[in-house]
PDB file of N, CA and C in Angstrom:
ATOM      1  N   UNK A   1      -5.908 -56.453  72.311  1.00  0.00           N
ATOM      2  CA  UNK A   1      -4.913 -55.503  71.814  1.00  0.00           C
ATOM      3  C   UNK A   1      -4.004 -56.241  70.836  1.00  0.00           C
ATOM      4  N   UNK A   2      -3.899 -55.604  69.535  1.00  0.00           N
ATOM      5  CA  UNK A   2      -2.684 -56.405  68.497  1.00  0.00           C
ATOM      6  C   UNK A   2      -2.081 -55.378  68.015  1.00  0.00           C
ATOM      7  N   UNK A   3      -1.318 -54.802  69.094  1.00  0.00           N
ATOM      8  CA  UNK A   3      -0.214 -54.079  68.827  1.00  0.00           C
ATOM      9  C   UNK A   3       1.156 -54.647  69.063  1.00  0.00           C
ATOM     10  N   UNK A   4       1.943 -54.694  67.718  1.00  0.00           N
ATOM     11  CA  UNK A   4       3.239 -55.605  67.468  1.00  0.00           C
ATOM     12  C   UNK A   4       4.213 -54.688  68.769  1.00  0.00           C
ATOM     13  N   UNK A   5       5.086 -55.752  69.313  1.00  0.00           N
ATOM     14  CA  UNK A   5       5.866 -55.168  70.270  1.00  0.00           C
ATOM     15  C   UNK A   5       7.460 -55.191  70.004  1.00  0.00           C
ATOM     16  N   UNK A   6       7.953 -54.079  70.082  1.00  0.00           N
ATOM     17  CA  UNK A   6       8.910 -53.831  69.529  1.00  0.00           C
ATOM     18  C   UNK A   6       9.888 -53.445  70.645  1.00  0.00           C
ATOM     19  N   UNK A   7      11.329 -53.156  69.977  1.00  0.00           N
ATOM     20  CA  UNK A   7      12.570 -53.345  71.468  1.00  0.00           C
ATOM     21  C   UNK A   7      12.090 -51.461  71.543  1.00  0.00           C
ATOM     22  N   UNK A   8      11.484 -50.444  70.575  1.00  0.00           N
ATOM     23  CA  UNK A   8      11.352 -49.359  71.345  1.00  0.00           C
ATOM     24  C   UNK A   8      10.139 -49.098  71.743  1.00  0.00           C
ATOM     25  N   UNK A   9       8.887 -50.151  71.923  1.00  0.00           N
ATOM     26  CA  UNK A   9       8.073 -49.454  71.836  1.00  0.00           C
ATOM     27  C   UNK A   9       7.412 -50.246  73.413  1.00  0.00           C
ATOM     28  N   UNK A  10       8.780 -51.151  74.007  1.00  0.00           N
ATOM     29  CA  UNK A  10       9.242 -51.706  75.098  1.00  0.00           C
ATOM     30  C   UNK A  10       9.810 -50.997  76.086  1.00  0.00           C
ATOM     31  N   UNK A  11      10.865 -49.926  75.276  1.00  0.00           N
ATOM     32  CA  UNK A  11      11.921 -49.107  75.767  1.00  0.00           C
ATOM     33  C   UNK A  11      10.523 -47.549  76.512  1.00  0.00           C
ATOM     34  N   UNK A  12       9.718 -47.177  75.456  1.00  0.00           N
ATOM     35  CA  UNK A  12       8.749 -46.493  76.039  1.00  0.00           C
ATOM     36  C   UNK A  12       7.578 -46.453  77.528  1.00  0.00           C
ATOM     37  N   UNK A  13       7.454 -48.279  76.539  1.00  0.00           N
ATOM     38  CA  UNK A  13       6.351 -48.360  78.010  1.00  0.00           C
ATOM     39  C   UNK A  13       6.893 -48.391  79.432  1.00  0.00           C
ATOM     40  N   UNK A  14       8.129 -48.407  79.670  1.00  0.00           N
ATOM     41  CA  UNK A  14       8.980 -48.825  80.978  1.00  0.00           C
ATOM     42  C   UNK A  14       9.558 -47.128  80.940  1.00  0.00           C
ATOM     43  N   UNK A  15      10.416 -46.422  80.183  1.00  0.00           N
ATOM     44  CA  UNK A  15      10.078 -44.742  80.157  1.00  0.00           C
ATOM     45  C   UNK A  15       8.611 -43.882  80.733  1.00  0.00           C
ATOM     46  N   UNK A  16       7.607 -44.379  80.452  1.00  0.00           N
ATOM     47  CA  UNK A  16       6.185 -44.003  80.909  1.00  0.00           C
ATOM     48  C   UNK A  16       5.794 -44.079  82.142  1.00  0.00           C
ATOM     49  N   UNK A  17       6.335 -45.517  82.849  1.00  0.00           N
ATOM     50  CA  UNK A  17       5.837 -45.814  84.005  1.00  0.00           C
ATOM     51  C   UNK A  17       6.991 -45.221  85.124  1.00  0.00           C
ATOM     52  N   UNK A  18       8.494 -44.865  84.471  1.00  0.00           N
ATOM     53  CA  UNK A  18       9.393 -44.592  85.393  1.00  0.00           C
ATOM     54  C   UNK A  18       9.307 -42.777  85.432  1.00  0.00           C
ATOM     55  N   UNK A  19       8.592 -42.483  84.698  1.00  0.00           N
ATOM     56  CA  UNK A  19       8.570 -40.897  84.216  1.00  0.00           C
ATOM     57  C   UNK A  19       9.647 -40.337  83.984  1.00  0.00           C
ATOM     58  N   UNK A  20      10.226 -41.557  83.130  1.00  0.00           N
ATOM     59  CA  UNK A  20      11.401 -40.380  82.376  1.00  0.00           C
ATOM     60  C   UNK A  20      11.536 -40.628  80.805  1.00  0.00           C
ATOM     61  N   UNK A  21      12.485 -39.806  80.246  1.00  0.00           N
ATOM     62  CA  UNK A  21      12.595 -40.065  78.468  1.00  0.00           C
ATOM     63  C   UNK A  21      13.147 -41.081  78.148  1.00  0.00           C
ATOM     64  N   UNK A  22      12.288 -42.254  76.986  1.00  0.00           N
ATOM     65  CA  UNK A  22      12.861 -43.232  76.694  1.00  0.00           C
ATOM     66  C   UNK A  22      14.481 -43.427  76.251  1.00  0.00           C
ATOM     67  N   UNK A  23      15.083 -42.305  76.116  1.00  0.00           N
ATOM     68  CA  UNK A  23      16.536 -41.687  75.445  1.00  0.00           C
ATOM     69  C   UNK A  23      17.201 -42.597  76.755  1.00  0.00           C
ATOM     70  N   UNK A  24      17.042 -41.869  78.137  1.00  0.00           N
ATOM     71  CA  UNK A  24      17.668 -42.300  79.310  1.00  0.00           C
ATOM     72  C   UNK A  24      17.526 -43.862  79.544  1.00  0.00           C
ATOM     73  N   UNK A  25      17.344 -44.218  78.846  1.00  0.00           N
ATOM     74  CA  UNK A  25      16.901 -45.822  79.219  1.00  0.00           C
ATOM     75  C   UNK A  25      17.476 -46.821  78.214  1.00  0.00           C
ATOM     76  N   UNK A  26      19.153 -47.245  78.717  1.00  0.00           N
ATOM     77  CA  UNK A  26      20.070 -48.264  77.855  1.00  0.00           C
ATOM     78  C   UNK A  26      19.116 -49.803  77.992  1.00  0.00           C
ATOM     79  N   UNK A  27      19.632 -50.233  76.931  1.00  0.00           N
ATOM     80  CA  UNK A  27      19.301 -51.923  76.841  1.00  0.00           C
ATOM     81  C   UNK A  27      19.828 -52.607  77.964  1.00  0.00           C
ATOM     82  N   UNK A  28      21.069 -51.994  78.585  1.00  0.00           N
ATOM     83  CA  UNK A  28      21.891 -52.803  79.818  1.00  0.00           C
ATOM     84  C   UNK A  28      21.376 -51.998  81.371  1.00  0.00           C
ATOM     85  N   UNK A  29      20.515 -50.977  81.273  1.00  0.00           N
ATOM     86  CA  UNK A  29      20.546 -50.286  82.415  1.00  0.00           C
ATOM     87  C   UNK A  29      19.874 -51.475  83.694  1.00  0.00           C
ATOM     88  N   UNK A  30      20.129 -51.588  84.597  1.00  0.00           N
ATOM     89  CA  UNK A  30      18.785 -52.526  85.566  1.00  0.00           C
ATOM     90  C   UNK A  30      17.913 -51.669  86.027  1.00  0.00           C
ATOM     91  N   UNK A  31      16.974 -52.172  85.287  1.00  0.00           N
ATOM     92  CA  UNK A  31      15.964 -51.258  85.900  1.00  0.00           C
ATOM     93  C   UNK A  31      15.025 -50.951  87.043  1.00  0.00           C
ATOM     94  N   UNK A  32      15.369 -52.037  88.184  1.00  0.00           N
ATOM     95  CA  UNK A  32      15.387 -51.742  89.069  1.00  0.00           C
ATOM     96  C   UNK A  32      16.386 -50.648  89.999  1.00  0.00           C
ATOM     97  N   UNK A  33      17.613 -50.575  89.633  1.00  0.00           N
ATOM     98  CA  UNK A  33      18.162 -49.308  89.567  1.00  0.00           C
ATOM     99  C   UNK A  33      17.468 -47.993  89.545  1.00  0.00           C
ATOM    100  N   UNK A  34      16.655 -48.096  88.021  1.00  0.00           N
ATOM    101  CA  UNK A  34      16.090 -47.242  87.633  1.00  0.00           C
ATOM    102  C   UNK A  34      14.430 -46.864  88.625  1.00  0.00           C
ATOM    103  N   UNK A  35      14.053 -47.676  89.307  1.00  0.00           N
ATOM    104  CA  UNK A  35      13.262 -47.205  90.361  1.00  0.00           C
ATOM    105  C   UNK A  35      11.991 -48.230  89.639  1.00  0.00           C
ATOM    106  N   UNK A  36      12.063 -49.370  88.970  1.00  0.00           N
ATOM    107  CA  UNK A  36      11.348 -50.235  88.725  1.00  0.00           C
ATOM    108  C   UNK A  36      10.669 -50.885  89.805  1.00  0.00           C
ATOM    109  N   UNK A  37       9.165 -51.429  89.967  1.00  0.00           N
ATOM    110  CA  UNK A  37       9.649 -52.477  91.419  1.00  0.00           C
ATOM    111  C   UNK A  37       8.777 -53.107  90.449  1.00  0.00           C
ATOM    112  N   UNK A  38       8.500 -54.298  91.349  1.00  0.00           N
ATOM    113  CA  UNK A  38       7.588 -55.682  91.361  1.00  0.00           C
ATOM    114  C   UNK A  38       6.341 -55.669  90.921  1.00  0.00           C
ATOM    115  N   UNK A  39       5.329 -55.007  90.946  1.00  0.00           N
ATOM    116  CA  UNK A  39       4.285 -53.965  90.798  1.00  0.00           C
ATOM    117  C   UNK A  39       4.511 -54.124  89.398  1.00  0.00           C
ATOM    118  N   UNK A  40       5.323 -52.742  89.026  1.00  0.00           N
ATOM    119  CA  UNK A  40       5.077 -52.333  87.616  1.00  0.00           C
ATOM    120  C   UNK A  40       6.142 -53.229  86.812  1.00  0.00           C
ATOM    121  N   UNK A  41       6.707 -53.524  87.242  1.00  0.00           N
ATOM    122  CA  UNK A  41       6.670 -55.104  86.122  1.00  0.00           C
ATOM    123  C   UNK A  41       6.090 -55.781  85.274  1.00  0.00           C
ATOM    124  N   UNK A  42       5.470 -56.554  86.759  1.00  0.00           N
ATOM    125  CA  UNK A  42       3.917 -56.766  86.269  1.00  0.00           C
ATOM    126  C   UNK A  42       3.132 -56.473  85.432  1.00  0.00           C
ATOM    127  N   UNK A  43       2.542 -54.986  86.202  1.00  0.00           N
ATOM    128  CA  UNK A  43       1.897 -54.491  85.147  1.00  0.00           C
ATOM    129  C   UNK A  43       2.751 -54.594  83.456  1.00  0.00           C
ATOM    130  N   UNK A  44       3.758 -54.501  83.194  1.00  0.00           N
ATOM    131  CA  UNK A  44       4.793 -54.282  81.936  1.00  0.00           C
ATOM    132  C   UNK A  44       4.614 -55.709  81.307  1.00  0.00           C
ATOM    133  N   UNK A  45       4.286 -56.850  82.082  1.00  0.00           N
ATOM    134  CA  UNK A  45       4.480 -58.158  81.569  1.00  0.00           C
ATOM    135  C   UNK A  45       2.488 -58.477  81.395  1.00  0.00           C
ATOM    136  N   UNK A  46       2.088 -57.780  82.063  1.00  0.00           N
ATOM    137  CA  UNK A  46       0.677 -58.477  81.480  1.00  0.00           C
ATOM    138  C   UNK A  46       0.326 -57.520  80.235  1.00  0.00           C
ATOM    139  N   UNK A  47       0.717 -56.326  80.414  1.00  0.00           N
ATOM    140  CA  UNK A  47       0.492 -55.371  79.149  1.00  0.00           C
ATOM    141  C   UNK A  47       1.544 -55.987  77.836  1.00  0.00           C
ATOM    142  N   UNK A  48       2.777 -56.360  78.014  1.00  0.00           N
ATOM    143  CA  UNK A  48       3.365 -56.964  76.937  1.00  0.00           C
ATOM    144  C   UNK A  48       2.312 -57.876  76.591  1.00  0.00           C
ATOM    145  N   UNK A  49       2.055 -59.281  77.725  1.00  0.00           N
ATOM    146  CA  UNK A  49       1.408 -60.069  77.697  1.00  0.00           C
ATOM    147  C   UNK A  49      -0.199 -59.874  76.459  1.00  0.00           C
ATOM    148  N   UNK A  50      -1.116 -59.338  76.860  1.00  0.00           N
ATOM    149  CA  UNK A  50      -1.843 -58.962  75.762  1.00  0.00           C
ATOM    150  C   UNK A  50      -1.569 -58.070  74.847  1.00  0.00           C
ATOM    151  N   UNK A  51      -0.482 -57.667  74.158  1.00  0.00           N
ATOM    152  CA  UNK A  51       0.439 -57.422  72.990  1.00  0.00           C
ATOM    153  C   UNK A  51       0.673 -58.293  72.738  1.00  0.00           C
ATOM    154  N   UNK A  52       0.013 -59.860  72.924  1.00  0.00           N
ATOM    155  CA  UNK A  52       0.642 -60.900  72.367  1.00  0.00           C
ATOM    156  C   UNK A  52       2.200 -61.422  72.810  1.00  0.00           C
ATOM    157  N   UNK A  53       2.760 -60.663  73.453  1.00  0.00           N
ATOM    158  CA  UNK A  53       4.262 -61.551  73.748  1.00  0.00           C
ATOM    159  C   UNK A  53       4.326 -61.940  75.619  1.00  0.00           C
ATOM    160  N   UNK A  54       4.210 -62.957  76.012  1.00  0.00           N
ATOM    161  CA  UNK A  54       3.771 -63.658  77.090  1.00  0.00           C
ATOM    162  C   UNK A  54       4.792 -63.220  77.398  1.00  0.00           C
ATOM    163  N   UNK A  55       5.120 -62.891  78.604  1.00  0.00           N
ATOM    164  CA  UNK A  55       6.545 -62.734  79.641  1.00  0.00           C
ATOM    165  C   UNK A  55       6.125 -63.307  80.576  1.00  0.00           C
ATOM    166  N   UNK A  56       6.939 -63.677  81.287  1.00  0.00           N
ATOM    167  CA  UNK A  56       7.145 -64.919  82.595  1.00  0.00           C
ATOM    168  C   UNK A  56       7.775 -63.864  83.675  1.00  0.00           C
ATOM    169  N   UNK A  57       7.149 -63.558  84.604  1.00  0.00           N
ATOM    170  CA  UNK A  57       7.665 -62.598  85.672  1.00  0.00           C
ATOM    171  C   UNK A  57       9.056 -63.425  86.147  1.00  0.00           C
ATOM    172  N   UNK A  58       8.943 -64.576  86.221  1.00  0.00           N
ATOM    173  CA  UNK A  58      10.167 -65.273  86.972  1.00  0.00           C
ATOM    174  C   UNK A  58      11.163 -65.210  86.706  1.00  0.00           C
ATOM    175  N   UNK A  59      11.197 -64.808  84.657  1.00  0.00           N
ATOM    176  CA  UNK A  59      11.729 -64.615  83.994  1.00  0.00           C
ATOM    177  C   UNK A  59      12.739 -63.124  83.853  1.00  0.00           C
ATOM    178  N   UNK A  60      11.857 -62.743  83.769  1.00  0.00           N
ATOM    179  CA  UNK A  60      11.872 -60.847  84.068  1.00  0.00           C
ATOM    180  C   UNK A  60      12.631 -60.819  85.132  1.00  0.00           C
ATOM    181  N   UNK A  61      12.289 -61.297  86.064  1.00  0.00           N
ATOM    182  CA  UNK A  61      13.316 -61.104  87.770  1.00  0.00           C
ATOM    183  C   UNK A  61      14.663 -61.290  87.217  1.00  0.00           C
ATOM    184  N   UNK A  62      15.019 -62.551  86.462  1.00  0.00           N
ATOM    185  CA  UNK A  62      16.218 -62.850  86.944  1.00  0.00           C
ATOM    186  C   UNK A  62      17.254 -61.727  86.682  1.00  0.00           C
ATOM    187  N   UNK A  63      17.098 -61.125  84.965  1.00  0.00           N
ATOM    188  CA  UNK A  63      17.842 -59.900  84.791  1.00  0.00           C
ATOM    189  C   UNK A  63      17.054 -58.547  84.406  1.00  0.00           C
ATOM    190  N   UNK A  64      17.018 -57.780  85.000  1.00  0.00           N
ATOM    191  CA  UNK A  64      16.144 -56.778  84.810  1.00  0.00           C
ATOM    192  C   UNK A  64      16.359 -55.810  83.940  1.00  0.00           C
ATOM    193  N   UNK A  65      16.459 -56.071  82.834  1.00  0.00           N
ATOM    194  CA  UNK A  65      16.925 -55.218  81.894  1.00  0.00           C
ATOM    195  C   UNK A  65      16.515 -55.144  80.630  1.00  0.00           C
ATOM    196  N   UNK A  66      16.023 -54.111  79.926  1.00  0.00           N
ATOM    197  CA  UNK A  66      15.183 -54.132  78.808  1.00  0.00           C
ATOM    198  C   UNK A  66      16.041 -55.426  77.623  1.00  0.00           C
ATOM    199  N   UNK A  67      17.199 -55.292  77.414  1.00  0.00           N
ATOM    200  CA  UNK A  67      17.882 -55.863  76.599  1.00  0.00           C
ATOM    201  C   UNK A  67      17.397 -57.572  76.719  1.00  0.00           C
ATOM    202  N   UNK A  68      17.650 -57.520  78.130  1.00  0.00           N
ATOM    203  CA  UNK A  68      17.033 -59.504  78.194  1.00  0.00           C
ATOM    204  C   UNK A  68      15.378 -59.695  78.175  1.00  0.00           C
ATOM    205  N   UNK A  69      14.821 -58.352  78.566  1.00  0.00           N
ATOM    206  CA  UNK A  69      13.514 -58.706  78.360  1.00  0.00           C
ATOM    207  C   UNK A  69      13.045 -58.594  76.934  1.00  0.00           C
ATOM    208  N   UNK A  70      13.801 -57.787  75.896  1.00  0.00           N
ATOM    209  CA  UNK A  70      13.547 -58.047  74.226  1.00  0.00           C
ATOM    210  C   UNK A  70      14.080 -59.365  73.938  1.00  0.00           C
ATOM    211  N   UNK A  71      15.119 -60.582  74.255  1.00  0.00           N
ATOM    212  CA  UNK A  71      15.755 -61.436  74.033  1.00  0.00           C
ATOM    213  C   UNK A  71      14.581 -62.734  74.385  1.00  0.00           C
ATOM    214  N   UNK A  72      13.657 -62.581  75.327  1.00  0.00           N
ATOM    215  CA  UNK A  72      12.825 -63.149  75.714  1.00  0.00           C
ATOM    216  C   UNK A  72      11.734 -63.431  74.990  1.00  0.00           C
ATOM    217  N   UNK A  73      11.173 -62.041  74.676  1.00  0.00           N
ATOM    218  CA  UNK A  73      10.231 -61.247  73.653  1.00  0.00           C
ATOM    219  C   UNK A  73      10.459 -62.385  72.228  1.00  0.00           C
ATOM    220  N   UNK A  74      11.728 -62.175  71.752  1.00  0.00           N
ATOM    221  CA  UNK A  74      11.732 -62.762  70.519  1.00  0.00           C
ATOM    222  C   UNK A  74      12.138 -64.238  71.083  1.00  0.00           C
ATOM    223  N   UNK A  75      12.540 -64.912  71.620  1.00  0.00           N
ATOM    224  CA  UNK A  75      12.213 -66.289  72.143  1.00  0.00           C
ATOM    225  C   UNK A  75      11.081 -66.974  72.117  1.00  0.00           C
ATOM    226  N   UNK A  76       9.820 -66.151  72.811  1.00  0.00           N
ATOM    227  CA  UNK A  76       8.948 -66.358  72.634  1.00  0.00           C
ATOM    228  C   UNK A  76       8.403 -66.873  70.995  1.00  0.00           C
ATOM    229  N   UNK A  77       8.862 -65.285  70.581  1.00  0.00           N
ATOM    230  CA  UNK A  77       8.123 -65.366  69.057  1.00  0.00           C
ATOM    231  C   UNK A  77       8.746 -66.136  68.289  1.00  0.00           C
ATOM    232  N   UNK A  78       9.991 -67.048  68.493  1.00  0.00           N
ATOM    233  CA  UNK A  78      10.658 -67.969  67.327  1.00  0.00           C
ATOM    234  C   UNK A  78       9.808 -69.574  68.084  1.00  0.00           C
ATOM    235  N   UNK A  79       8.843 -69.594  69.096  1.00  0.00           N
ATOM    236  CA  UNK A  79       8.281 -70.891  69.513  1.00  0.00           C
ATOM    237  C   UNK A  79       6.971 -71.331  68.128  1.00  0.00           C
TER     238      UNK A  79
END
């Protein structure tokens, strides 16, 4: 898969799996709040993952929130 990953197209795939509109879904929300678990994380980090942008679940845990997981995203991509 070489589909470029973007902070909305991040904001969607985590909208998709929570079944709600990407609108409802702030950069600061936790999304475990939002009814995220461990599971679909996962799944969110191996699907980023072959989009080319590696996420580190360990990583992902610490703040659960789209905003630090785009901050990551482009971390990655400035290596």
């Amino acid at each position: 898969m070489s589909t470029t990953l973007t902070l909305e197209s991040m904001r969607a795939d985590i909208a998709r799996i929570l079944h709600e509109d990407p609108s409802e879904i702030a950069d600061d929300d936790n999304l475990m709040d939002l009814g995220l678990d461990s599971m679909r994380t996962m799944t969110l980090a191996s699907q980023w993952s072959e989009a080319g942008a590696p996420m580190d679940f360990s990583e992902m845990a610490l703040n659960a929130t789209l905003g630090h997981w785009w901050e990551l995203v482009q971390a990655g991509q400035s290596r």
